[in-house]
C-alpha atoms as a PDB file:
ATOM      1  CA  UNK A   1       0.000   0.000   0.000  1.00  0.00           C
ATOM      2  CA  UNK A   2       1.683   3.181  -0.882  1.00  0.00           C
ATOM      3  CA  UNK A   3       2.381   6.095   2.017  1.00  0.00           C
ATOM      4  CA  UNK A   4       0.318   9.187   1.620  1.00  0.00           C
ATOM      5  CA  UNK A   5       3.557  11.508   1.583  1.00  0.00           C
ATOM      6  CA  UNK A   6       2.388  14.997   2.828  1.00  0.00           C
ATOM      7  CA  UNK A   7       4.527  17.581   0.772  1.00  0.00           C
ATOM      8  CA  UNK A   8       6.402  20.424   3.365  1.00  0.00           C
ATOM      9  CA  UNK A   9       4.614  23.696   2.500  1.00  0.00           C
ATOM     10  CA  UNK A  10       7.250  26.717   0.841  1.00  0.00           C
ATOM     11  CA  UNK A  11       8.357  29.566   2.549  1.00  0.00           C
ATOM     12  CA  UNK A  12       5.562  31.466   0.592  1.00  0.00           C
ATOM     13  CA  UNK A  13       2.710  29.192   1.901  1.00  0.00           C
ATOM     14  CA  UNK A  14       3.584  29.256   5.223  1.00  0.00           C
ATOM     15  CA  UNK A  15       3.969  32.888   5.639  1.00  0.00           C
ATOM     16  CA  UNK A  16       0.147  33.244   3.709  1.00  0.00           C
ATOM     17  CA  UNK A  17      -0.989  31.091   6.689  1.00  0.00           C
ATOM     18  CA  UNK A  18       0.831  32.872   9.296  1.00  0.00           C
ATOM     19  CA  UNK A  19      -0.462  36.034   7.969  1.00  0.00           C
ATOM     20  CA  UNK A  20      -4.154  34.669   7.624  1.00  0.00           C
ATOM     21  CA  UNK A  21      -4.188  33.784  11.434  1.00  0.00           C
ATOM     22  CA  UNK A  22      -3.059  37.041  12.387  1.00  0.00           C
ATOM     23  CA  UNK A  23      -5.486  38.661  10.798  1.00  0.00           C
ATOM     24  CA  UNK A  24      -8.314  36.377  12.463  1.00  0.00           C
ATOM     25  CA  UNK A  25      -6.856  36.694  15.887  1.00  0.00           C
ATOM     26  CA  UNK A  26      -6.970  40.269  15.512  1.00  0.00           C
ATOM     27  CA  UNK A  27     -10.820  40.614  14.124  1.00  0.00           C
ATOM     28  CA  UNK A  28     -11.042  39.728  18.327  1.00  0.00           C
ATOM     29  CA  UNK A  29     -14.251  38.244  16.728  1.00  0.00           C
ATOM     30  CA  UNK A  30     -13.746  34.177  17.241  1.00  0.00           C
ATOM     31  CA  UNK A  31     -14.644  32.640  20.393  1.00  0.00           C
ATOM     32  CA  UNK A  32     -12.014  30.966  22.683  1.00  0.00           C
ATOM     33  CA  UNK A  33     -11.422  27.877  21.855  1.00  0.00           C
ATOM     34  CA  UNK A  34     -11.310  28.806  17.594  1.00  0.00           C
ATOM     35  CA  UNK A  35      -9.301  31.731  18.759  1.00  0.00           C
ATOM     36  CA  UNK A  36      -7.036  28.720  20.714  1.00  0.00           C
ATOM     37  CA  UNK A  37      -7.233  26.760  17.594  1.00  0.00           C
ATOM     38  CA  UNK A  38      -6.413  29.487  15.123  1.00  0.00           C
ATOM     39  CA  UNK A  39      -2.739  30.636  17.383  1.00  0.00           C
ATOM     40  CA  UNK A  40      -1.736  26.804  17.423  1.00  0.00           C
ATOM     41  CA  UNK A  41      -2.164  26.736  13.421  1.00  0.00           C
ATOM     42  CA  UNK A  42      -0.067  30.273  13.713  1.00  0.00           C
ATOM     43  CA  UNK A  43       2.717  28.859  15.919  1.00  0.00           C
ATOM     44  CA  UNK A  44       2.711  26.157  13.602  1.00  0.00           C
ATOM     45  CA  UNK A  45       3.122  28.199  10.197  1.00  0.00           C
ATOM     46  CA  UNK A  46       5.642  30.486  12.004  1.00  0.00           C
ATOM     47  CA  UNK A  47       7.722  27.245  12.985  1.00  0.00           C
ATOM     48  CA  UNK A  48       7.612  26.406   9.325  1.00  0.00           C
ATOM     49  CA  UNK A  49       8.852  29.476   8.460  1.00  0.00           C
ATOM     50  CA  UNK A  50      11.397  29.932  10.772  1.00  0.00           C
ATOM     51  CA  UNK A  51      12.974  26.249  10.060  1.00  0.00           C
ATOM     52  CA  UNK A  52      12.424  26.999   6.482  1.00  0.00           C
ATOM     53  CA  UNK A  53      14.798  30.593   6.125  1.00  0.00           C
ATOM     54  CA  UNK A  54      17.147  28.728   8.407  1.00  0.00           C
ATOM     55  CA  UNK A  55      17.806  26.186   6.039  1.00  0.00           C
ATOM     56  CA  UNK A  56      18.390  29.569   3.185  1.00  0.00           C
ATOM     57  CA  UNK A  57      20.500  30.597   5.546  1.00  0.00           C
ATOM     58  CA  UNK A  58      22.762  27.867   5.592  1.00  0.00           C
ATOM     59  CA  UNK A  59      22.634  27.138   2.036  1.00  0.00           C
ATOM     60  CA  UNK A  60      23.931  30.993   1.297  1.00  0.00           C
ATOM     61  CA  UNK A  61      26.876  30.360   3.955  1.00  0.00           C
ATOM     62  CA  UNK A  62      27.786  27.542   1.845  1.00  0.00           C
ATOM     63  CA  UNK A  63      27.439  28.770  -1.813  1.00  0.00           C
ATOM     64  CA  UNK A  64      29.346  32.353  -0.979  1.00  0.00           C
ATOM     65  CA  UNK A  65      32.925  32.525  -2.744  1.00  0.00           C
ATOM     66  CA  UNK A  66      36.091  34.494  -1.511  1.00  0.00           C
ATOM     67  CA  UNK A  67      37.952  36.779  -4.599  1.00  0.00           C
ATOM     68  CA  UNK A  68      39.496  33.509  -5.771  1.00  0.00           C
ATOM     69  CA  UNK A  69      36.591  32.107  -6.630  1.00  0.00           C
ATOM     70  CA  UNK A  70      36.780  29.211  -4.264  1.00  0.00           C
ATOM     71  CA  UNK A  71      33.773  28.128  -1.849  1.00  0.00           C
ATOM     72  CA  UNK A  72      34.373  29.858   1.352  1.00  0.00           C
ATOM     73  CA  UNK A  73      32.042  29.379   4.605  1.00  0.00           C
ATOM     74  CA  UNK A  74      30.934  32.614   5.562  1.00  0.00           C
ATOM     75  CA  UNK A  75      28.272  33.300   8.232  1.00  0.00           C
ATOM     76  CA  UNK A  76      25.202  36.024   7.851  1.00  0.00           C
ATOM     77  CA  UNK A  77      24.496  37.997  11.064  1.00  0.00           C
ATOM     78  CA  UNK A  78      20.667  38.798  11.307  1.00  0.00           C
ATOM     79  CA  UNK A  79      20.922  41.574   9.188  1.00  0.00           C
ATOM     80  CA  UNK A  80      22.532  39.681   6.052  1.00  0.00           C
ATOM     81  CA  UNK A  81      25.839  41.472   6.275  1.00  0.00           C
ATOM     82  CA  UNK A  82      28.690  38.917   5.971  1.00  0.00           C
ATOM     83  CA  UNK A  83      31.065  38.707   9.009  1.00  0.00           C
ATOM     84  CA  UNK A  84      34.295  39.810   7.874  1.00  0.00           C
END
């Protein structure tokens, strides 16, 4: 019997949820529990996200070159300025 293989949402997707419970929680509108329901799915999407521009992260630190033209490791502070 073949596995049901759920596909990892992008970057993009996640974000569109994240952004679409953010803008339910703050209608203030839902009641408790769908308001309870609506943050977990947020947490979740942010998680995504955050795992997700992590892994960009490392793949830039890895595909940078030095003057030579050679691969060189070089980290990205939080603001995307190289450490030099």
């Amino acid at each position: 019997m073949p596995k049901n293989k759920t596909k990892a949402p992008t970057f993009e997707t996640a974000l569109k949820q994240l952004e679409m419970a953010v803008d339910r929680l703050e209608e203030g509108a839902l009641p408790l529990s769908e308001a309870l329901k609506v943050f977990e799915e947020g947490l979740k999407a942010s998680n995504q996200c955050r795992s997700l521009l992590e892994d960009a992260r490392q793949q830039v630190e890895v595909l940078i070159r030095d003057s030579d033209g050679e691969f060189e490791l070089v980290s990205i502070d939080s603001k995307g300025f190289a450490d030099e």
